[in-house]
N, C-alpha and C. Protein backbone atom coordinates (compact mmCIF):
# COMPACT_ATOMS: atom_id res chain seq x y z
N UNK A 1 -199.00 -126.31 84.80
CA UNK A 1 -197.68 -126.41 84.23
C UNK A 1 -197.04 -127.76 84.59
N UNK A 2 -197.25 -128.06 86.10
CA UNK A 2 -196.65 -129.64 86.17
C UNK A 2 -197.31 -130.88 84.99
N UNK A 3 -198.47 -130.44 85.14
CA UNK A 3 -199.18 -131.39 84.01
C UNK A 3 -198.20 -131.98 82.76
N UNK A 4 -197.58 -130.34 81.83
CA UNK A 4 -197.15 -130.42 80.88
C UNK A 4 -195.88 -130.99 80.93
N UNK A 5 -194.99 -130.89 82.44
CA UNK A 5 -194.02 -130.88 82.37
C UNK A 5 -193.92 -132.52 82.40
N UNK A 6 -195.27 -133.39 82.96
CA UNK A 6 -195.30 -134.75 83.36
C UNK A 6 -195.27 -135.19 82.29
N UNK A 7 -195.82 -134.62 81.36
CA UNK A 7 -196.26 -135.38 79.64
C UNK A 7 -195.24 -135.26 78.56
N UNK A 8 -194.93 -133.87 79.14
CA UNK A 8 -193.12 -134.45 78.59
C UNK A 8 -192.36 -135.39 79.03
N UNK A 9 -192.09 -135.33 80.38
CA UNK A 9 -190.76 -136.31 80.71
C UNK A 9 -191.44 -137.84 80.15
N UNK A 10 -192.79 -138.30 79.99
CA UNK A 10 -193.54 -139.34 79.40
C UNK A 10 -193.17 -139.54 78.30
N UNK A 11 -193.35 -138.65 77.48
CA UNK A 11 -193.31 -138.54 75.60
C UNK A 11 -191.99 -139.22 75.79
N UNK A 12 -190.94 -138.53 76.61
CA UNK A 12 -189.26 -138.64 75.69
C UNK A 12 -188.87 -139.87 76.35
N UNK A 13 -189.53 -140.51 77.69
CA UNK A 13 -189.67 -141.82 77.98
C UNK A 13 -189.80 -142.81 77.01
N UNK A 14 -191.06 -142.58 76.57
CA UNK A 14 -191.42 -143.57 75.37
C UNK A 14 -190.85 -143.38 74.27
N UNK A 15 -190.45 -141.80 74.18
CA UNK A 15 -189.37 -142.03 72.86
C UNK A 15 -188.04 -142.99 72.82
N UNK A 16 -187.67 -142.70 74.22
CA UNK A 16 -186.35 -143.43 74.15
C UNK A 16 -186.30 -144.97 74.13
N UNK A 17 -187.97 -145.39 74.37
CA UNK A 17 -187.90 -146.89 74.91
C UNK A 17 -188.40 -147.02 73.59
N UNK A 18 -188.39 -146.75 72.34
CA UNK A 18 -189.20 -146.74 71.17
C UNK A 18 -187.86 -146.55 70.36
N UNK A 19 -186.74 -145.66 70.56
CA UNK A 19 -185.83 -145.66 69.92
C UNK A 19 -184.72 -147.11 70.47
N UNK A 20 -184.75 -147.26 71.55
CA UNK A 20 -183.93 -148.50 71.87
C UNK A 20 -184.39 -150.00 70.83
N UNK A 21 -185.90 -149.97 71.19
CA UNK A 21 -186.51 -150.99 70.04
C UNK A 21 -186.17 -151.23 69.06
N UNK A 22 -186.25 -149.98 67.89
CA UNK A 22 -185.30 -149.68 67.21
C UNK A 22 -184.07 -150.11 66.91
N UNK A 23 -183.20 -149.88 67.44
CA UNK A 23 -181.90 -150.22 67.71
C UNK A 23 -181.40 -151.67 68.08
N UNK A 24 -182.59 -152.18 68.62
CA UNK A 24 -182.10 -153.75 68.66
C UNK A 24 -182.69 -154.43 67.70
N UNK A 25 -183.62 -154.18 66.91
CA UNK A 25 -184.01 -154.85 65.87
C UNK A 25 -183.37 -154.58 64.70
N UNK A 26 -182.55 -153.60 64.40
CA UNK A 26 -181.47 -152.88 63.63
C UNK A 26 -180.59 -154.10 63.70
N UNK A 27 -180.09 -153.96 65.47
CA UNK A 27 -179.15 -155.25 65.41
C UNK A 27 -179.03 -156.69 65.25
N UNK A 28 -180.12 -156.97 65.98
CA UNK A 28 -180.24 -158.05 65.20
C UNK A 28 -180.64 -158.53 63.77
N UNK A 29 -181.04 -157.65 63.37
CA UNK A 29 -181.16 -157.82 61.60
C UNK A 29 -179.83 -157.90 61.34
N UNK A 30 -178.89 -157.31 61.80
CA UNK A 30 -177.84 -156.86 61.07
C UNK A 30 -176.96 -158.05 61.34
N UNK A 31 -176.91 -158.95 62.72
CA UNK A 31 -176.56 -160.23 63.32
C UNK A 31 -177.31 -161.73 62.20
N UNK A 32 -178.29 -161.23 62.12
CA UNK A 32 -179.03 -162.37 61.22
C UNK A 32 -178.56 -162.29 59.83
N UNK A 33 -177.98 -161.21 59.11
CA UNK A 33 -177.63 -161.04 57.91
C UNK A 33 -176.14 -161.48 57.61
N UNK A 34 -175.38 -161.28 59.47
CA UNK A 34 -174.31 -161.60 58.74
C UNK A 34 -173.88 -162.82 58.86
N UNK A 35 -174.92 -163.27 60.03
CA UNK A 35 -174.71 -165.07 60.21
C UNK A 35 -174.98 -165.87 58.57
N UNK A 36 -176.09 -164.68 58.31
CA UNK A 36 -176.22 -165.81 56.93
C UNK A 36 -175.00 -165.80 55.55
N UNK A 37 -174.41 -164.31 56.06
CA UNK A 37 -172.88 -164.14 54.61
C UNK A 37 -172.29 -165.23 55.63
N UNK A 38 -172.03 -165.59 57.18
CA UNK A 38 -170.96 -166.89 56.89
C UNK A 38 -171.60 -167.89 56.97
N UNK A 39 -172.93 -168.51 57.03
CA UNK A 39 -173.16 -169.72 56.40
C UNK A 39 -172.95 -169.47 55.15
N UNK A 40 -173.13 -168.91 54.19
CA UNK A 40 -172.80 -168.64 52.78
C UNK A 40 -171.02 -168.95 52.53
N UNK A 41 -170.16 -168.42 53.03
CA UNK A 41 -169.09 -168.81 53.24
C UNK A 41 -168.64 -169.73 53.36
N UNK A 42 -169.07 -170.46 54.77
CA UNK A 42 -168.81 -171.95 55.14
C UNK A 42 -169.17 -172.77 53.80
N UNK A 43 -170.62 -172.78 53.18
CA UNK A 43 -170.84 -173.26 52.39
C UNK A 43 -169.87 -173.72 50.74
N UNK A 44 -169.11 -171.99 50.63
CA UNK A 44 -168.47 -172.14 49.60
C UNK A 44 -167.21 -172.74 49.70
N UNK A 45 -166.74 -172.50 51.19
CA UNK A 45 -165.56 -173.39 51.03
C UNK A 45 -165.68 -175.05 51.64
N UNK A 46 -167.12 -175.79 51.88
CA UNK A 46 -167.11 -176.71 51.77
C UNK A 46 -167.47 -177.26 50.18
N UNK A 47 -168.01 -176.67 49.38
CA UNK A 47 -167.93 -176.77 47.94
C UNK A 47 -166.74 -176.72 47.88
N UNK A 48 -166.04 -175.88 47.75
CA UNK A 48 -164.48 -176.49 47.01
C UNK A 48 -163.44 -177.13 47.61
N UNK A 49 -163.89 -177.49 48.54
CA UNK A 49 -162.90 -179.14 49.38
C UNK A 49 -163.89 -180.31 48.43
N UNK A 50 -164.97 -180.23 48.36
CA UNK A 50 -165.47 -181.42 48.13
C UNK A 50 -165.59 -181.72 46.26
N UNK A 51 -165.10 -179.88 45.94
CA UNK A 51 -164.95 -180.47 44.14
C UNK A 51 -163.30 -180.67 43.73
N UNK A 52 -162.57 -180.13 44.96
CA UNK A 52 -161.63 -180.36 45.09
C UNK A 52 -160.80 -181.95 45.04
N UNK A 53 -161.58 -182.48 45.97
CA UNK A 53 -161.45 -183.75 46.86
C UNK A 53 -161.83 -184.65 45.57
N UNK A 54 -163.32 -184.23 44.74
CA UNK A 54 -163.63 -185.23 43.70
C UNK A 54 -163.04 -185.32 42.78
N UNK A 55 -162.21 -184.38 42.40
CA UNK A 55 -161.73 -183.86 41.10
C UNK A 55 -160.36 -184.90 41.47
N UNK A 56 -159.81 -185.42 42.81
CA UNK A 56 -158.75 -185.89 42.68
C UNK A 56 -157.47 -185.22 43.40
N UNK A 57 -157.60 -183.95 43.61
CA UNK A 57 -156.40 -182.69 44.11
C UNK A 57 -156.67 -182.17 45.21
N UNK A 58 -155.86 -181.61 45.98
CA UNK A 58 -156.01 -180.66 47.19
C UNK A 58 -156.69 -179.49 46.92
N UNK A 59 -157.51 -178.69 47.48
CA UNK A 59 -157.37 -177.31 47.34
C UNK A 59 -156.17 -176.51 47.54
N UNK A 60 -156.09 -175.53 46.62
CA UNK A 60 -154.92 -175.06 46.42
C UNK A 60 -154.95 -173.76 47.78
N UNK A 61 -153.47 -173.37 47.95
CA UNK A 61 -153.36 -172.74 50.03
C UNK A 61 -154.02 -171.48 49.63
N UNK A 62 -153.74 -170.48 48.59
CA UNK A 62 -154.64 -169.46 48.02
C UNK A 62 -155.98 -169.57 48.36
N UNK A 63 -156.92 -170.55 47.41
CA UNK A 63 -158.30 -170.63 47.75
C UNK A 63 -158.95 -171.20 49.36
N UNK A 64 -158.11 -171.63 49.82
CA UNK A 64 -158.23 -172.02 50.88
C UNK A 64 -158.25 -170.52 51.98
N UNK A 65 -156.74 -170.07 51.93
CA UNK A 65 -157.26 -168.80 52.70
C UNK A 65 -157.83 -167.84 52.38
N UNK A 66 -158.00 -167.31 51.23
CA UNK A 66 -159.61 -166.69 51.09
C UNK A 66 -160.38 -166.99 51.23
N UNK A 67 -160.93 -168.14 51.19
CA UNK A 67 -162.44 -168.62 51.87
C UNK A 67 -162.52 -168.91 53.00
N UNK A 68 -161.37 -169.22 53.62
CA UNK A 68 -161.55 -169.12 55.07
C UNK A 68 -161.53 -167.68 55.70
N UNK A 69 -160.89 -166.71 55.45
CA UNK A 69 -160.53 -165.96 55.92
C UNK A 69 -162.09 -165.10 55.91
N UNK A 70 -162.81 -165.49 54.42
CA UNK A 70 -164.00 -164.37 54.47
C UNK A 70 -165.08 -165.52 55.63
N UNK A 71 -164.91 -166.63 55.92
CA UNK A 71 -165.46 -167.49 56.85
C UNK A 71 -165.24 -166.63 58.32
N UNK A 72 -164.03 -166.72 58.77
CA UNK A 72 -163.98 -166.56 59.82
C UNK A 72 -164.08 -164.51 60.08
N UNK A 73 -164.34 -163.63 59.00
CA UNK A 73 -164.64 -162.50 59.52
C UNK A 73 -165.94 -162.58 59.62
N UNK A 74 -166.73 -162.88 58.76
CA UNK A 74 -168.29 -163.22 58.88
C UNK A 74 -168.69 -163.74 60.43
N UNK A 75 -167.89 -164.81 60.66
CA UNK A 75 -168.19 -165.14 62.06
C UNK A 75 -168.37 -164.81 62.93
N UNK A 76 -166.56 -164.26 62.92
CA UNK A 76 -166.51 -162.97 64.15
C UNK A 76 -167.20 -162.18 64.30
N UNK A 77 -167.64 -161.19 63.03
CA UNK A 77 -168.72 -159.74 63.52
C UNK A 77 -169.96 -160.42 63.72
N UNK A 78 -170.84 -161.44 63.21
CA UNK A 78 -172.04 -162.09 64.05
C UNK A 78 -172.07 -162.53 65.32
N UNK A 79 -170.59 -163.44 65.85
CA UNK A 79 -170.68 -163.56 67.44
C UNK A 79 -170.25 -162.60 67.52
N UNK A 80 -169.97 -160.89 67.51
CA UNK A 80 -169.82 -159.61 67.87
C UNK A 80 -170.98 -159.50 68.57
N UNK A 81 -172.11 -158.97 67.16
CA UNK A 81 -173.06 -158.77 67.27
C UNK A 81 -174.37 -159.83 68.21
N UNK A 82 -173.89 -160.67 67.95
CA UNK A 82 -174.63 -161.93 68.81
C UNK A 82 -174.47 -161.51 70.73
N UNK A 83 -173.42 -161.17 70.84
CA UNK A 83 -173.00 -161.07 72.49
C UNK A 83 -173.41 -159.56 72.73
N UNK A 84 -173.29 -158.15 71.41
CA UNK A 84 -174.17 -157.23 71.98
C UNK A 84 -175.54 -157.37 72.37
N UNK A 85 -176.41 -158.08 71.39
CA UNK A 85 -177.42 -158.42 72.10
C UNK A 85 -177.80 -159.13 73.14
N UNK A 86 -176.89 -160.02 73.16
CA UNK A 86 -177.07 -160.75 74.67
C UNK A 86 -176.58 -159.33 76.17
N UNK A 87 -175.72 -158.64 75.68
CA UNK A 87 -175.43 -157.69 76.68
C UNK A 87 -177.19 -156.73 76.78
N UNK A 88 -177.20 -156.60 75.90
CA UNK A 88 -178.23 -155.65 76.26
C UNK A 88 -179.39 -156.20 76.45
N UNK A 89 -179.67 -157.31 76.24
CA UNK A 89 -180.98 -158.52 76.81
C UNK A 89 -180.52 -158.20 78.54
N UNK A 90 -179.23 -158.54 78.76
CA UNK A 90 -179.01 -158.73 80.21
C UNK A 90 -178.95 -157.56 80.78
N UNK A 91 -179.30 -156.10 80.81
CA UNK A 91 -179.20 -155.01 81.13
C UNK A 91 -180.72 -154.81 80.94
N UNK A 92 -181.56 -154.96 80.00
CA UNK A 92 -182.47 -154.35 80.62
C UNK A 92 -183.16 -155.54 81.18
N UNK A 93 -183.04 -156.52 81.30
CA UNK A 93 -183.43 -157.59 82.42
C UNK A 93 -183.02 -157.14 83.98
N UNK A 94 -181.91 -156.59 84.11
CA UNK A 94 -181.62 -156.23 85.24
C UNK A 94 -182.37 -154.84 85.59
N UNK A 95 -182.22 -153.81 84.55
CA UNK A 95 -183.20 -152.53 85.08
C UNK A 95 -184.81 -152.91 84.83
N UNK A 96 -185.22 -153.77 84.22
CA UNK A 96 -186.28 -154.32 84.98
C UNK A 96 -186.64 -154.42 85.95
N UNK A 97 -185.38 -155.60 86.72
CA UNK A 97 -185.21 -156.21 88.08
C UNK A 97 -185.30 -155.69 89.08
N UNK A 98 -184.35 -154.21 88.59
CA UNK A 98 -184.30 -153.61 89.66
C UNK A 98 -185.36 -152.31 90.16
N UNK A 99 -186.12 -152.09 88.91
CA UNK A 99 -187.21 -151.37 89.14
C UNK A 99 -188.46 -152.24 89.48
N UNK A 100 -188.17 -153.15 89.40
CA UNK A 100 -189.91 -154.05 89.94
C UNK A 100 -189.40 -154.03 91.47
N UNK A 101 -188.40 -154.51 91.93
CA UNK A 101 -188.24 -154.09 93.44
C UNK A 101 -188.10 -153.33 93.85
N UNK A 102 -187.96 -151.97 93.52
CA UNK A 102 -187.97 -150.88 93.69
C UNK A 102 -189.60 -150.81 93.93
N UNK A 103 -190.26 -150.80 92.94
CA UNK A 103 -191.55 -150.82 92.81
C UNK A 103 -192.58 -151.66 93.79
N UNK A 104 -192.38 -152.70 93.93
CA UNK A 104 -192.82 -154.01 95.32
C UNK A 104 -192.72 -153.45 96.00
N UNK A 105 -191.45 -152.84 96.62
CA UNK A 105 -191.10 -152.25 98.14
C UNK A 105 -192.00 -151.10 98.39
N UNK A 106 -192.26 -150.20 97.01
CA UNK A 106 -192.60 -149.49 97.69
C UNK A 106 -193.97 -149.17 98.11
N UNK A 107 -194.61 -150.48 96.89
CA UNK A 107 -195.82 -150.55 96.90
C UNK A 107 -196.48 -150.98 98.71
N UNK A 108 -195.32 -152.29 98.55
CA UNK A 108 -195.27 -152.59 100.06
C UNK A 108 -195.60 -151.98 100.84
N UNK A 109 -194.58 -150.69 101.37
CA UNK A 109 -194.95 -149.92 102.45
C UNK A 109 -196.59 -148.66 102.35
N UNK A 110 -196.85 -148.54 101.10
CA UNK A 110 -197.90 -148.30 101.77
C UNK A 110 -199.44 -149.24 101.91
N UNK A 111 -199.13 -150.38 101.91
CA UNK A 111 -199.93 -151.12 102.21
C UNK A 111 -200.13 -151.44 103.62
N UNK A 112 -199.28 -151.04 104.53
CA UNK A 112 -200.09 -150.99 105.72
C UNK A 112 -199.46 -149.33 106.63
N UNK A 113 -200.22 -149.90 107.03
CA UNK A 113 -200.43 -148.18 108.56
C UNK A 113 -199.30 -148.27 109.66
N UNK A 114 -198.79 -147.22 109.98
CA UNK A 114 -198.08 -147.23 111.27
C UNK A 114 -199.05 -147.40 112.63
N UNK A 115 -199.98 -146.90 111.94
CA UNK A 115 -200.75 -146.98 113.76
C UNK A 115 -201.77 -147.78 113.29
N UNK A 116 -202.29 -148.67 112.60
CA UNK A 116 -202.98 -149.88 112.24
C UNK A 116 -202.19 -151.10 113.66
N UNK A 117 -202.92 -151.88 114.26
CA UNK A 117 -202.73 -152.36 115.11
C UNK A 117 -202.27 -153.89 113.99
N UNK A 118 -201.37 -154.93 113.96
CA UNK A 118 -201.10 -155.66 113.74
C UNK A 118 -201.44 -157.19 114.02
């Protein structure tokens, strides 16, 4: 029965480290898609400063803050999304961290004997 009970707590291990995977490649797709709607953005409102600019006229304050405005939400939710992944890069770097020394130490101690002469 321990057997089964080991191969479970295993399975839902790897499930969860299989569903996290998941989940960050979700996000960052979803970070890469929206970096590219505001380069797309940026783009359109440097097009119309510059057919603006040729044509002779200002851009008018209307077109201006709509294209900025869809500029700078695009932005924002990519560096959103940009700093969740950096959070969660830095978390499991640390439960890494902290399970490999966990792990060293303990490997450590049984690498030698109490009554092994030194």
């Amino acid at each position: 029965m321990a057997l089964l009970d080991r191969l479970k707590q295993e399975l839902d291990r790897a499930g969860k480290v299989a569903q996290d995977a998941f989940d960050d490649g979700k996000t960052r797709l979803e970070a890469f898609r929206t970096r590219q709607l505001a380069d797309k953005s940026a783009q359109s409102l440097g097009y119309a400063v510059f057919r603006a600019k040729k044509s002779g006229r200002e851009l008018d304050a209307a077109t201006y803050d709509r294209l900025a405005a869809t500029l700078e939400t695009h932005d924002s939710e990519a560096a959103r999304l940009e700093a969740e992944i950096e959070l969660k890069r830095q978390q499991s770097a640390a439960s890494r961290g902290s399970s490999s020394t966990t792990g060293s130490s303990a490997s450590g101690a049984s690498d030698t004997y109490p009554s092994s002469p030194s």
